[in-house]
C-alpha atoms as a PDB file:
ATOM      1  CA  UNK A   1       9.115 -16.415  -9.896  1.00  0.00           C
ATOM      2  CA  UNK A   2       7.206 -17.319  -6.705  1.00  0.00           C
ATOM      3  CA  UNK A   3       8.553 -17.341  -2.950  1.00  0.00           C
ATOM      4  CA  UNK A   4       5.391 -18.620  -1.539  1.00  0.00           C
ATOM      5  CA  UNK A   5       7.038 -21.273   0.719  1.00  0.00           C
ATOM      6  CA  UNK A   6       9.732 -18.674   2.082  1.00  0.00           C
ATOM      7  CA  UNK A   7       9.479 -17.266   5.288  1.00  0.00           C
ATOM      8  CA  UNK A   8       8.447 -13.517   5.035  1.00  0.00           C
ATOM      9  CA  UNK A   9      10.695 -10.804   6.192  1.00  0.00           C
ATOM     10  CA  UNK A  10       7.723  -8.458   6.687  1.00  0.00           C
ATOM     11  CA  UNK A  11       4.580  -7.500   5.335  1.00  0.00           C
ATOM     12  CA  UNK A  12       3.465  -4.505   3.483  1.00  0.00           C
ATOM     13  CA  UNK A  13      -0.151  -3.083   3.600  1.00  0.00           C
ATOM     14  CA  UNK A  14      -1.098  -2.260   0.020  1.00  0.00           C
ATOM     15  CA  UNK A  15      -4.602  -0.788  -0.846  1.00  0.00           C
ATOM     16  CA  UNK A  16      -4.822   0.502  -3.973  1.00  0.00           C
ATOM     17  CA  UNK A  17      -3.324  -1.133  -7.416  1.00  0.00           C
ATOM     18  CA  UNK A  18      -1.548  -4.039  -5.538  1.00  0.00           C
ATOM     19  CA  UNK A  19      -4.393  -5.545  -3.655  1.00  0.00           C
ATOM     20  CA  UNK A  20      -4.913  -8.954  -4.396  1.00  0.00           C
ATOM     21  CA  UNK A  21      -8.603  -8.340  -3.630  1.00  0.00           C
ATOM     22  CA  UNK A  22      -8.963 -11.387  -1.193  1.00  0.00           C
ATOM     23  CA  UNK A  23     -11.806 -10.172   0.572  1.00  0.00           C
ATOM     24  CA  UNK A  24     -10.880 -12.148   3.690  1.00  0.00           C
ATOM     25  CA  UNK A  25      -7.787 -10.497   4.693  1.00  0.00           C
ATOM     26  CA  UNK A  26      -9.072  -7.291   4.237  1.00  0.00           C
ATOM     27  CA  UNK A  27      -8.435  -4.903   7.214  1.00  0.00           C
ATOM     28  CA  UNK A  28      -9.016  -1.448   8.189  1.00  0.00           C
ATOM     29  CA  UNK A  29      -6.476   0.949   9.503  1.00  0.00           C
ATOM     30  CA  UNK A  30      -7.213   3.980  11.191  1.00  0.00           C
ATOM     31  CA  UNK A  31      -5.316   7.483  10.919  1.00  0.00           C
ATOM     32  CA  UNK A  32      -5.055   7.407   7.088  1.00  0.00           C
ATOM     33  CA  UNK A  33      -6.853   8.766   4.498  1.00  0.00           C
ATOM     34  CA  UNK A  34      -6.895   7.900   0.548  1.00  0.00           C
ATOM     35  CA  UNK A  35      -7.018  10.937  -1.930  1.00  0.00           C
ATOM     36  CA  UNK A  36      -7.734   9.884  -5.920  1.00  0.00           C
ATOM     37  CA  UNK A  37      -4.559   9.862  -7.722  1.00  0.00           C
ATOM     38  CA  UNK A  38      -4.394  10.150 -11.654  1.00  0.00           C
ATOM     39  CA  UNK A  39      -4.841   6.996 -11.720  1.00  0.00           C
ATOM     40  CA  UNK A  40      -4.109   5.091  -8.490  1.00  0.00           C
ATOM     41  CA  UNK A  41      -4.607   6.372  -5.031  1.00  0.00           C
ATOM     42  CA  UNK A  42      -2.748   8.556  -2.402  1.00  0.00           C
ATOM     43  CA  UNK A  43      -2.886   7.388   1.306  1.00  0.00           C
ATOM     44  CA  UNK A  44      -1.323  10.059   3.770  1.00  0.00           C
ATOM     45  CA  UNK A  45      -1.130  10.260   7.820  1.00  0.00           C
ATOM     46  CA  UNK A  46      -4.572  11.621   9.101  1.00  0.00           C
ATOM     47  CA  UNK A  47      -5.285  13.621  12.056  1.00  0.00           C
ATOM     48  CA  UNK A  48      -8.810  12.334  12.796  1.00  0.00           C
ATOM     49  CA  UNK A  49      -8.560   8.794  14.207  1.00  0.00           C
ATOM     50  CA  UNK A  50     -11.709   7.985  12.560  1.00  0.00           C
ATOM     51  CA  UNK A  51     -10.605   8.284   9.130  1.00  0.00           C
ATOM     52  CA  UNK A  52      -9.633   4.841   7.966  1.00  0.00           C
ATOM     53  CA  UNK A  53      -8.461   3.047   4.785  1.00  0.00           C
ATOM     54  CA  UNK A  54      -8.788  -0.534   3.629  1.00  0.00           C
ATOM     55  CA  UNK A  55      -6.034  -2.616   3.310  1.00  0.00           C
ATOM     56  CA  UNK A  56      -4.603  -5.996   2.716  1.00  0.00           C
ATOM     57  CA  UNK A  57      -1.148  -7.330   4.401  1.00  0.00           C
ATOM     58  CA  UNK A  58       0.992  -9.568   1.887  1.00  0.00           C
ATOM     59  CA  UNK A  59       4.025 -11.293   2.705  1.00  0.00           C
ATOM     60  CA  UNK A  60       7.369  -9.749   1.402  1.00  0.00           C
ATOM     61  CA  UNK A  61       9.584 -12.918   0.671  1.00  0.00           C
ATOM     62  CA  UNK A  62      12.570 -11.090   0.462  1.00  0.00           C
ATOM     63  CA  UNK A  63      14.719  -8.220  -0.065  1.00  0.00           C
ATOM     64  CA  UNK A  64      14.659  -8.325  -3.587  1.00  0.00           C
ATOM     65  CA  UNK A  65      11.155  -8.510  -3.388  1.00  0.00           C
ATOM     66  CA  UNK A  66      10.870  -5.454  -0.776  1.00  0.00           C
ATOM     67  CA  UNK A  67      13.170  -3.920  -3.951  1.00  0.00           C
ATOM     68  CA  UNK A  68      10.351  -4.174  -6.555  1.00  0.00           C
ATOM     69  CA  UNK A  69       7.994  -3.087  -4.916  1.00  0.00           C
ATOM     70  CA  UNK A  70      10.071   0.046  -3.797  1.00  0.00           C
ATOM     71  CA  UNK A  71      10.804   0.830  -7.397  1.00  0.00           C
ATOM     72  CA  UNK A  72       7.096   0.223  -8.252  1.00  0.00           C
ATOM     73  CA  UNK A  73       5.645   2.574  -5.813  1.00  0.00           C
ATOM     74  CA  UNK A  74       8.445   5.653  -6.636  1.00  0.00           C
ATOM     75  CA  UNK A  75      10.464   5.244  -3.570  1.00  0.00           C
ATOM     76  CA  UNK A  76      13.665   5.577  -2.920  1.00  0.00           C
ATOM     77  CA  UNK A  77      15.360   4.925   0.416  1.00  0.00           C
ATOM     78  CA  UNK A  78      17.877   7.390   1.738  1.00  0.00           C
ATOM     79  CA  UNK A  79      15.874  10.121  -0.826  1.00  0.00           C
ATOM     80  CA  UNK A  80      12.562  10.818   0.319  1.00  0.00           C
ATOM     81  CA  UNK A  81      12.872  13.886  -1.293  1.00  0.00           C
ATOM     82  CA  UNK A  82      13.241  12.614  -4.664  1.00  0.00           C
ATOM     83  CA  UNK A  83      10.168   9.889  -3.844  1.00  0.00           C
ATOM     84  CA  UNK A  84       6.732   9.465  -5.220  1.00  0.00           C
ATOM     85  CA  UNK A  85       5.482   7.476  -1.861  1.00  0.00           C
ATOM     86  CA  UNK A  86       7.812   6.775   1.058  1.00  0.00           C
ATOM     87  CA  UNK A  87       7.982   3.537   2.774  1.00  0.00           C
ATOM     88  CA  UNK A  88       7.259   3.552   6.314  1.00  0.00           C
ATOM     89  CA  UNK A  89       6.828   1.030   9.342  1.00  0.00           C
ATOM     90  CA  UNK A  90       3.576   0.880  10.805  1.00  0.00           C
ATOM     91  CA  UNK A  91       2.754  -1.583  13.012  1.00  0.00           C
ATOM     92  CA  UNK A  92       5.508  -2.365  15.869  1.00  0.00           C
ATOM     93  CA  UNK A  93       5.566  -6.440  16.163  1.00  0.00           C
ATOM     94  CA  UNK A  94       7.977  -9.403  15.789  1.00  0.00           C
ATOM     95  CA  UNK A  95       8.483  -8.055  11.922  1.00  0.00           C
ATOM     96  CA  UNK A  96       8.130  -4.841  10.132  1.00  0.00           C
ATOM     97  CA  UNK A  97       4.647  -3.993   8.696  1.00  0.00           C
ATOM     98  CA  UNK A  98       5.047  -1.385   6.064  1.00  0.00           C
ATOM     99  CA  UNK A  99       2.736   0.569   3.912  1.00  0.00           C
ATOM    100  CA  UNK A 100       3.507   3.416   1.302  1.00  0.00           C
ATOM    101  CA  UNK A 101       2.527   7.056   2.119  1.00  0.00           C
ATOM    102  CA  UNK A 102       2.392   9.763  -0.515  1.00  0.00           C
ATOM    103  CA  UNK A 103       5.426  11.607  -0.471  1.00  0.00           C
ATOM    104  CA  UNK A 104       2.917  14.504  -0.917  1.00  0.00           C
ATOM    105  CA  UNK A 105       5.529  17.440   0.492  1.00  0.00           C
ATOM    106  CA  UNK A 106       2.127  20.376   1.468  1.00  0.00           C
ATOM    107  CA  UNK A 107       0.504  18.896  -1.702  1.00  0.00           C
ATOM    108  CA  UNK A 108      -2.320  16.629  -2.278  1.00  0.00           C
ATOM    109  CA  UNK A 109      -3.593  15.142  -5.566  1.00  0.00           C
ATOM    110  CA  UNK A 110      -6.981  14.867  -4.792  1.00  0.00           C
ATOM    111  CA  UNK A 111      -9.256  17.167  -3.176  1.00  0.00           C
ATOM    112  CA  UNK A 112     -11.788  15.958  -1.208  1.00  0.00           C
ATOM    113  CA  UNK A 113     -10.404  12.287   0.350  1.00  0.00           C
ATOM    114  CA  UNK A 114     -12.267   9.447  -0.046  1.00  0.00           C
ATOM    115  CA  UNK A 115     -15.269   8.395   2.269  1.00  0.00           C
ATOM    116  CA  UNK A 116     -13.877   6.744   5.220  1.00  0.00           C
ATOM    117  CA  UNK A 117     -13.183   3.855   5.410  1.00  0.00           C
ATOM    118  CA  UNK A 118     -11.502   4.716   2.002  1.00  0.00           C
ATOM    119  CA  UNK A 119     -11.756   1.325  -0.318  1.00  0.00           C
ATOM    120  CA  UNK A 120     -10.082   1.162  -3.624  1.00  0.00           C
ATOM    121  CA  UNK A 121     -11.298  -1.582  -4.536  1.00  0.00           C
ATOM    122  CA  UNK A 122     -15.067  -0.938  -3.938  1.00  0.00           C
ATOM    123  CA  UNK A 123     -14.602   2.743  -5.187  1.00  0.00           C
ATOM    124  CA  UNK A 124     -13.220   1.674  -9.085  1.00  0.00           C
ATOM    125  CA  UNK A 125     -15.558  -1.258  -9.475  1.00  0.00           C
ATOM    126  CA  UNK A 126     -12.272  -3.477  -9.814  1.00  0.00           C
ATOM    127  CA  UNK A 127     -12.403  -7.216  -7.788  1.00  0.00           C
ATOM    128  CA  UNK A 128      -8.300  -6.993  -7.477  1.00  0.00           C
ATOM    129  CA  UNK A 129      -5.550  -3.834  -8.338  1.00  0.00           C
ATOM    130  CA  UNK A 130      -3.729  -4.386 -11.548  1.00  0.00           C
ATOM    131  CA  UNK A 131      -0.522  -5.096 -10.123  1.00  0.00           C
ATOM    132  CA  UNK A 132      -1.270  -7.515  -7.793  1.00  0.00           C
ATOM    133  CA  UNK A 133       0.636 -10.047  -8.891  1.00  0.00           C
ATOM    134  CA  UNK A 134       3.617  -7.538  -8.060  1.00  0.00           C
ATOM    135  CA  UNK A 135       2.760  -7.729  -4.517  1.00  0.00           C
ATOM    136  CA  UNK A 136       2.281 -11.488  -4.342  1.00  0.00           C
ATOM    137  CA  UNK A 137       5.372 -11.909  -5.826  1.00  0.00           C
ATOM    138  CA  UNK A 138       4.350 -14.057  -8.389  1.00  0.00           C
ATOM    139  CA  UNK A 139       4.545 -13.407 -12.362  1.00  0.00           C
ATOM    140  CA  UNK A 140       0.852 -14.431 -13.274  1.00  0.00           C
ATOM    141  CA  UNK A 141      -2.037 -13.882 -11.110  1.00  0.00           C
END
């Protein structure tokens, strides 16, 4: 199941367990910061512009795609409330740019945040996230 040749209908920013770890489309975004999870991280809205996370923009294909990787990260549109991380626009543009927030409602699963600029990758030792063959939308990887 790959879409590679498709024309994207956005990207998503993913920095934690979907990074494809391709070190040279790794960017930083500022305003965030990244919290440990149980066992994948947290990324909320940051007051301090100088906290930044690591990310990586991949292509979403589709809206079927866009749909697995909603149901992957806990979010459901139209219920934030019921939500794990909530899918928001970031970056303004000729198409969306998303990335996944922690739906954290005054609560925050890991206290302190990560050094800035917060890198998943880097901080677990791993070289890519275990799911990133969800984000690339591909079934091996």
């Amino acid at each position: 199941m790959t879409t590679k040749n498709k024309a994207p209908i956005g990207h998503v920013l993913v920095y934690g367990t979907l990074r494809p770890g391709s070190m040279e489309n790794v960017k930083t975004l500022r305003g965030f910061k990244m919290f440990y999870g149980t066992v994948y991280p947290c990324v909320v809205r940051s007051n301090n512009p100088d906290d930044e996370i690591v990310v990586e923009p991949v292509p979403v294909h589709d809206t079927d795609h866009l749909a697995r990787l909603d149901a992957y990260e806990g979010f459901y549109e139209g219920h934030p409330e019921a939500s794990l991380f909530v899918r928001e626009e970031v970056l303004g543009g000729d198409m969306p740019v998303w990335i996944y927030l922690y739906a954290n409602r005054g609560r925050f699963p890991g206290d302190p945040p990560m050094s800035s600029p917060a890198d998943w990758l880097k901080e677990t030792g791993q070289s890519k996230g275990h799911n990133a063959q969800l984000a690339l939308n591909i079934s091996e990887y």
